[in-house]
N, C-alpha and C. Protein backbone atom coordinates (compact mmCIF):
# COMPACT_ATOMS: atom_id res chain seq x y z
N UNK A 1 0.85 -1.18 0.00
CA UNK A 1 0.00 0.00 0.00
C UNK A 1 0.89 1.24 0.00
N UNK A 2 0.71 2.11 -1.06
CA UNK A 2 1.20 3.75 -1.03
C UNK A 2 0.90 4.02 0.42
N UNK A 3 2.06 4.64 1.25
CA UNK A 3 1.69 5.90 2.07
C UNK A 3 1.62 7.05 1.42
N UNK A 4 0.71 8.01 1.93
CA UNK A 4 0.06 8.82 2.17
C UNK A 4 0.95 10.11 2.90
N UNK A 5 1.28 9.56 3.88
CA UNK A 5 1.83 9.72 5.27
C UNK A 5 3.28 10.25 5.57
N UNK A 6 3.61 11.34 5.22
CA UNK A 6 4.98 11.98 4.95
C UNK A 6 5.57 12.89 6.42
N UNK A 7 6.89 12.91 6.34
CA UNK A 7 7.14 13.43 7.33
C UNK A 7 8.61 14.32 7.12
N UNK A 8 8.92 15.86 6.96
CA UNK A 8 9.96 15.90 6.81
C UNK A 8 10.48 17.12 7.43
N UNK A 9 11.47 17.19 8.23
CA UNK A 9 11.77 18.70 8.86
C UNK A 9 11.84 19.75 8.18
N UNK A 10 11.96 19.88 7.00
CA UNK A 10 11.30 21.43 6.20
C UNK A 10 10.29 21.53 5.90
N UNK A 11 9.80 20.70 6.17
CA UNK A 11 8.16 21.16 6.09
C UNK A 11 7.34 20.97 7.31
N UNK A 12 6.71 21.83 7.92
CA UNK A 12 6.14 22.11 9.27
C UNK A 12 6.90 22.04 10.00
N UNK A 13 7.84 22.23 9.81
CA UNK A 13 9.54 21.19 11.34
C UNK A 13 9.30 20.05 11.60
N UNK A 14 8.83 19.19 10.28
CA UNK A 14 8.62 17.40 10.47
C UNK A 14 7.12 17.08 11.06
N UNK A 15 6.48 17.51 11.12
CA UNK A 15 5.31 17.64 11.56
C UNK A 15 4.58 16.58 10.58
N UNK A 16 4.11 15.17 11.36
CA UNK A 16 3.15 14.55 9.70
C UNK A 16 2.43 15.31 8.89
N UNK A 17 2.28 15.36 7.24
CA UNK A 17 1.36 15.85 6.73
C UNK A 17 1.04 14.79 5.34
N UNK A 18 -0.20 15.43 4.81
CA UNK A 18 -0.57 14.47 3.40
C UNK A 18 0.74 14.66 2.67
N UNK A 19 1.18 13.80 2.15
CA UNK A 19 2.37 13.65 1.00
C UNK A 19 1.70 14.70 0.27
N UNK A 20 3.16 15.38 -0.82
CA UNK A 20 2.68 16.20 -1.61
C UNK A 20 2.02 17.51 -1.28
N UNK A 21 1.68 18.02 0.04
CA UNK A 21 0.77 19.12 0.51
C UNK A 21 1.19 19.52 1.55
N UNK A 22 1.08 20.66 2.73
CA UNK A 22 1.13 21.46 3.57
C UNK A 22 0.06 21.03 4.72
N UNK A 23 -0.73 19.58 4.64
CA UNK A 23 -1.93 19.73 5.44
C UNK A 23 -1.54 18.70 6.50
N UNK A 24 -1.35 19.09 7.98
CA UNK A 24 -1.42 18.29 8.98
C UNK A 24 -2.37 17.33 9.00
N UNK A 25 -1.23 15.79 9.21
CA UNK A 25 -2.66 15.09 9.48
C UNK A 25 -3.43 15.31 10.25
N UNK A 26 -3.03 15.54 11.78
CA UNK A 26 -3.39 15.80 12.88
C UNK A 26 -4.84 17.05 12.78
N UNK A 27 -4.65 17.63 11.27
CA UNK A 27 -5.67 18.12 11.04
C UNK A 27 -6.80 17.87 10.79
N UNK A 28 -6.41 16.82 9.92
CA UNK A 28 -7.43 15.54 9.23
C UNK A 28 -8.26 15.09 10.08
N UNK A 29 -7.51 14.81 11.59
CA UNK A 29 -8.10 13.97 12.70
C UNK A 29 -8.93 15.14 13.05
N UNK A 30 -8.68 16.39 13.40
CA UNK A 30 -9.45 17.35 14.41
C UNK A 30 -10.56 17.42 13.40
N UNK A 31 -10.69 17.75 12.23
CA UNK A 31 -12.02 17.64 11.82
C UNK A 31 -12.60 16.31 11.71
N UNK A 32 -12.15 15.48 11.47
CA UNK A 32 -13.16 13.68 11.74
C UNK A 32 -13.68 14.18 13.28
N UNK A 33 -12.68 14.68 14.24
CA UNK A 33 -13.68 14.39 15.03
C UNK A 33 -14.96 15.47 15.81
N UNK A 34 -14.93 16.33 14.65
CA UNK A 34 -15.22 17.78 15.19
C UNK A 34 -16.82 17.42 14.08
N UNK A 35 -16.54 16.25 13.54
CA UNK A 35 -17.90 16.22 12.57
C UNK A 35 -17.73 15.74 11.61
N UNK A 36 -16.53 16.26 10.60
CA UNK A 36 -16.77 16.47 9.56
C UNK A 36 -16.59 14.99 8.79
N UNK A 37 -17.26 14.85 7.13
CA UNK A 37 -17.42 13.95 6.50
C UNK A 37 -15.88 14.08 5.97
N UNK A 38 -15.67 12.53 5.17
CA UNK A 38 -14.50 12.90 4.37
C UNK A 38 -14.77 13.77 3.26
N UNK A 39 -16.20 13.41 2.32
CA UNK A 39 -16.35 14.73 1.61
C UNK A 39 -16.28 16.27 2.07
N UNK A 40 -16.47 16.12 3.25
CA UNK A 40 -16.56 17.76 3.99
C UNK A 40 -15.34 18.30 3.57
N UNK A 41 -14.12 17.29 4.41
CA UNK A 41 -12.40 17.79 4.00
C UNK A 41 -12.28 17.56 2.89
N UNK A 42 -12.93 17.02 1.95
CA UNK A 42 -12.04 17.13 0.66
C UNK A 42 -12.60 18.45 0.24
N UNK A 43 -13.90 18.94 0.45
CA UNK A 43 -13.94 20.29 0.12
C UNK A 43 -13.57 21.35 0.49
N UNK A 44 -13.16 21.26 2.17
CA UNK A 44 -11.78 22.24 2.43
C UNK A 44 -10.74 22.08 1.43
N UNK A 45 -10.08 21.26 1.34
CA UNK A 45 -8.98 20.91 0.48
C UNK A 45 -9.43 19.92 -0.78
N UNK A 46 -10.16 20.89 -1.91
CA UNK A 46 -10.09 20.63 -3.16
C UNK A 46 -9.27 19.49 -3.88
N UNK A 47 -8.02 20.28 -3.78
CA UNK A 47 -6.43 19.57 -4.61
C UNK A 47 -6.17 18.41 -3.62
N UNK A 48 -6.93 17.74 -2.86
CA UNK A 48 -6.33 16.74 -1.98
C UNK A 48 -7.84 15.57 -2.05
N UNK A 49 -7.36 14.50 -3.27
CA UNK A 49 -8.54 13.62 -3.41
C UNK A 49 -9.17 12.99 -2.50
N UNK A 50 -10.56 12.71 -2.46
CA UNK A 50 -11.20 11.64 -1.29
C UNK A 50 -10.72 10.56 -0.66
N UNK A 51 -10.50 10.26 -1.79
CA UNK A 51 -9.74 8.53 -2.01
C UNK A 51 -8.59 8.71 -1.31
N UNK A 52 -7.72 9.75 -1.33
CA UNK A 52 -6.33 9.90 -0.64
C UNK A 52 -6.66 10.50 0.72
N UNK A 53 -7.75 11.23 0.92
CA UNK A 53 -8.35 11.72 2.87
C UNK A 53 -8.71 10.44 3.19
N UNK A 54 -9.38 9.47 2.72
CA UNK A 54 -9.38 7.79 3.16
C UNK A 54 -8.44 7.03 3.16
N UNK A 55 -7.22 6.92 2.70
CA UNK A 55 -6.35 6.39 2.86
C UNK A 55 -5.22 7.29 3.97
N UNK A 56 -5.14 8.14 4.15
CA UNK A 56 -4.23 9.11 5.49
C UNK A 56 -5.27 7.95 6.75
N UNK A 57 -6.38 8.37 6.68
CA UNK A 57 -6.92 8.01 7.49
C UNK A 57 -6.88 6.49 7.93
N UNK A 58 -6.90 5.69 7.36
CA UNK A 58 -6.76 4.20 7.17
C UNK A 58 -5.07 4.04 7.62
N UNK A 59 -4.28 4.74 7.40
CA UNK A 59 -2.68 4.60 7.66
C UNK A 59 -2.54 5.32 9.33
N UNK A 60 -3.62 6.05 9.57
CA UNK A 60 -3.42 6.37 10.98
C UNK A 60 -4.09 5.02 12.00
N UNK A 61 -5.10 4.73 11.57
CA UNK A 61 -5.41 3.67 11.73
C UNK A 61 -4.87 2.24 12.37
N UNK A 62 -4.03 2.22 11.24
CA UNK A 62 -3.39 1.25 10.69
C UNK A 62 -2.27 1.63 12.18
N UNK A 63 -1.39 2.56 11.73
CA UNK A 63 -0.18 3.39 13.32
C UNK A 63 -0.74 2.96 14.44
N UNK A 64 -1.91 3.11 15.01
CA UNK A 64 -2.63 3.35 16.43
C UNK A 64 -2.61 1.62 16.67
N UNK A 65 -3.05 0.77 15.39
CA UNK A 65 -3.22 -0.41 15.49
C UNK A 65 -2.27 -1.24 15.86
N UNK A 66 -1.34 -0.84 15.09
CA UNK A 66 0.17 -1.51 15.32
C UNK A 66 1.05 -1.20 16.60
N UNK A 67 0.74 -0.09 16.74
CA UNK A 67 1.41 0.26 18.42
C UNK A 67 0.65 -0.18 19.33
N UNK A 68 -0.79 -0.71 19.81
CA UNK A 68 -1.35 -1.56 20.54
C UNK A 68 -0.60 -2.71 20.58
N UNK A 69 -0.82 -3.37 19.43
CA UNK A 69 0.06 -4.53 19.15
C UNK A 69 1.05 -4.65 19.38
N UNK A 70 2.23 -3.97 19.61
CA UNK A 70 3.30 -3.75 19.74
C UNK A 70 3.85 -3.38 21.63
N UNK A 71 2.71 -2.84 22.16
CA UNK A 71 2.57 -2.50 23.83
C UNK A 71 1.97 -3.89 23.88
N UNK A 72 0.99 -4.71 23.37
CA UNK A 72 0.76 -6.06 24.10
C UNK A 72 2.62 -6.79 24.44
N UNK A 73 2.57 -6.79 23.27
CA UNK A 73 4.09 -7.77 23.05
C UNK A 73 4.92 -7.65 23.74
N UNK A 74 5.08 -6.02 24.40
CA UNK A 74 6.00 -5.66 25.61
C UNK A 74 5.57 -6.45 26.51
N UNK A 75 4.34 -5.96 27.56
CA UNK A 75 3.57 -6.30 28.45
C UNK A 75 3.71 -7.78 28.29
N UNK A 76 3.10 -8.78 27.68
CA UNK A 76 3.85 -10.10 27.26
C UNK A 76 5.44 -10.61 27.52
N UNK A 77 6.13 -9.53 27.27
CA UNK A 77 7.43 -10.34 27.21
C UNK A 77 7.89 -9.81 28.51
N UNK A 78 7.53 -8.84 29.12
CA UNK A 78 7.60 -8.13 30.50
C UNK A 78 7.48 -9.19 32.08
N UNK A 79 5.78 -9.61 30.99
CA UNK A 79 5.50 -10.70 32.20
C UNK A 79 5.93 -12.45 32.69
N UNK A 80 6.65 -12.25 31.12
CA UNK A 80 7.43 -13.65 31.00
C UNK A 80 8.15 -14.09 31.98
């Protein structure tokens, strides 16, 4: 799977944003949870396709998922 999911110190001072663009993910998130549809953000941000605000989203997802997974395995090998 393409990431989405870019990260680089000249841009925002490394701050995640959509590949290709200026837009915090972390932005992405404050409007999901402030309401908004993914069509909503894609109409804030025009030049930034649906299909690609669903996939940021799915890769954060995906992050949150894997670091659970990853704190079990500690906790697991902790209690060994």
């Amino acid at each position: 799977m393409k990431s989405y999911i870019t990260s680089d110190p000249k841009i925002l001072g490394g701050t995640p944003v959509i590949k290709g663009t200026r837009i915090p993910v972390s932005r992405v998130i404050f409007l999901l949870k402030e309401g908004y549809t993914v069509e909503a953000i894609h109409q804030d941000y025009p030049h930034v396709p649906a299909n690609v605000i669903e996939t940021v989203i799915d890769e954060v997802v995906n992050m949150v998922d894997s670091s659970r997974n990853d704190q079990k395995i500690s906790k697991v090998q902790v209690a060994s």
